[in-house]
Protein backbone atom coordinates (compact mmCIF):
# COMPACT_ATOMS: atom_id res chain seq x y z
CA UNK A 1 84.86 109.67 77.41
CA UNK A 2 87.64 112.28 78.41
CA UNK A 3 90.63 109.83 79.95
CA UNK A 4 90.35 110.56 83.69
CA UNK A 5 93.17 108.24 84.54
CA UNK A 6 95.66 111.11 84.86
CA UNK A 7 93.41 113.52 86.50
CA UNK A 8 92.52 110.72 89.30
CA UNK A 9 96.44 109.94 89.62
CA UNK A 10 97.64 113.12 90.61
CA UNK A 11 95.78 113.69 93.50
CA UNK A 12 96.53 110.04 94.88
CA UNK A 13 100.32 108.69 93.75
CA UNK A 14 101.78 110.66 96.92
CA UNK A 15 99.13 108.44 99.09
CA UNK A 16 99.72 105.19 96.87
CA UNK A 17 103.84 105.51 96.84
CA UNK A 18 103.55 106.22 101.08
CA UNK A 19 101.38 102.90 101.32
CA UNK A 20 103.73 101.04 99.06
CA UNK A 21 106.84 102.21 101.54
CA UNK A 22 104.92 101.47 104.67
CA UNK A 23 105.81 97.97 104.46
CA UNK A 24 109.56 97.88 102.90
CA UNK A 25 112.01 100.28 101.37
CA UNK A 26 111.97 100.68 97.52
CA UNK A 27 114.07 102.24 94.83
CA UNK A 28 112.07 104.31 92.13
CA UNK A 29 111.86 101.65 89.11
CA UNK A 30 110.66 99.05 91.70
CA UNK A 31 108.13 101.62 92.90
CA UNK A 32 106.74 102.59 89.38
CA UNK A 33 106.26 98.21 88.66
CA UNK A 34 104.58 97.91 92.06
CA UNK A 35 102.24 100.70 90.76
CA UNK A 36 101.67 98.96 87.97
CA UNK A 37 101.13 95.72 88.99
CA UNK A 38 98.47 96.90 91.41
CA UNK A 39 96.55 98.23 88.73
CA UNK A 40 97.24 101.91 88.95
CA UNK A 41 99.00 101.62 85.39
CA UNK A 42 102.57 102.54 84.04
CA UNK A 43 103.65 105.48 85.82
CA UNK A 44 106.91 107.33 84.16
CA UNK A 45 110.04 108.44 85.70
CA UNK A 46 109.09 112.07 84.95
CA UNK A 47 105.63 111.38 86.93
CA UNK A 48 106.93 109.77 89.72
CA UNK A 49 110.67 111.60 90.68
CA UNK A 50 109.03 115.01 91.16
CA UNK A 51 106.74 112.85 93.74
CA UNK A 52 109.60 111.41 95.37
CA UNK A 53 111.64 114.50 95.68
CA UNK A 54 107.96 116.52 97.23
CA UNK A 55 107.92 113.77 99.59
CA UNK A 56 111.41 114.42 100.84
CA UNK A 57 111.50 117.53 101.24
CA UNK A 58 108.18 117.30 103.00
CA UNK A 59 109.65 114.61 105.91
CA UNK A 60 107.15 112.19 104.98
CA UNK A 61 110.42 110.16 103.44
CA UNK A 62 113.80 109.64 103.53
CA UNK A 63 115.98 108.51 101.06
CA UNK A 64 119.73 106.73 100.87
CA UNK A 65 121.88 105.56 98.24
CA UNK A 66 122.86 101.93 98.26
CA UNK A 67 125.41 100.23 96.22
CA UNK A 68 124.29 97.82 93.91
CA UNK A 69 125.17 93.99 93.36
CA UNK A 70 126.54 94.11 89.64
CA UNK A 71 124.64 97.08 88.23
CA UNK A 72 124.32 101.36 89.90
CA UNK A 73 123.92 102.30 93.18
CA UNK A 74 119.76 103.21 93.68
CA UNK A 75 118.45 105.70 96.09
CA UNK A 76 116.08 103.73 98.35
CA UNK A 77 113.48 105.45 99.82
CA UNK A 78 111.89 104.44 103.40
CA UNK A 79 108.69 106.14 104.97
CA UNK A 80 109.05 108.03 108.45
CA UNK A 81 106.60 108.64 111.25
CA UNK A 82 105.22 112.00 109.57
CA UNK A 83 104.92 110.14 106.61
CA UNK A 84 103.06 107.04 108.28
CA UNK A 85 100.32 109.68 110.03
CA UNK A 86 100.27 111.32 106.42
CA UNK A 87 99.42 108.05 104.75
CA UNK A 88 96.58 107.73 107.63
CA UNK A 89 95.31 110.81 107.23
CA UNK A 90 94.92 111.03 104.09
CA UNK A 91 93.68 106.95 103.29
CA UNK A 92 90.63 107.84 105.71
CA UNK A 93 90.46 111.23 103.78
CA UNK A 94 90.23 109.16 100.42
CA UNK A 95 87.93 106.34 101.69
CA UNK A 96 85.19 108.51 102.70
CA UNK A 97 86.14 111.01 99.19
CA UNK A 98 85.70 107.75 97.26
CA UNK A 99 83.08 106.06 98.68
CA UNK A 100 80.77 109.46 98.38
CA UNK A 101 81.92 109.04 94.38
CA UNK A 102 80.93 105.83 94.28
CA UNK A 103 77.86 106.78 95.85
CA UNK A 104 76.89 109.46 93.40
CA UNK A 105 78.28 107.17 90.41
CA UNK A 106 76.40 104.53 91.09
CA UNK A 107 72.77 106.08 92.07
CA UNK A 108 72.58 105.64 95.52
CA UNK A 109 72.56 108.94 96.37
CA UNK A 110 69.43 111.38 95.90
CA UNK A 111 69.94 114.17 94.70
């Protein structure tokens, strides 16, 4: 079967790296192991920047360099309030989008 995994991805890393900021701010490497450990897979630097940077410059995230303890400074980002009724938006968009796949995946749907 055609890999999917990258198809599925790009319409829902915005949603997944605004629900991983909703609780606590993150720097980008911490953000792509997060991914990963959740299951969503390895998720490059060249992936995941241009998502950052979309995010800022839409307002749904901010972002702030902080020095380091013994290594670079990281840009932390933090979610705002746009961002927070983004990530609500569009989890209830995605629940119902995913549940009518499942649906249709799985048979119970007539057709």
């Amino acid at each position: 079967m055609i890999e999917r995994r990258g198809q599925w991805l790009r319409g829902v890393l915005d949603l997944c790296v605004l629900g991983l900021l909703r609780e606590r701010e993150s720097y980008g490497y911490q953000l792509a192991q997060s991914l990963d450990a959740a299951g969503i897979g390895p998720i490059q630097g060249g992936t995941l920047y241009p998502v950052l940077l979309r995010l800022e410059r839409g307002g749904l995230i901010t972002a702030r360099w902080r020095e380091g303890t013994g290594g670079p400074a990281r840009k932390y980002y933090r979610i705002t309030e746009s961002g927070r009724a983004a990530l609500s938006r569009g989890g209830h968009d995605w629940q119902g989008f995913a549940t009518s796949v499942t649906a249709i995946v799985t048979g119970g749907v007539d057709g």
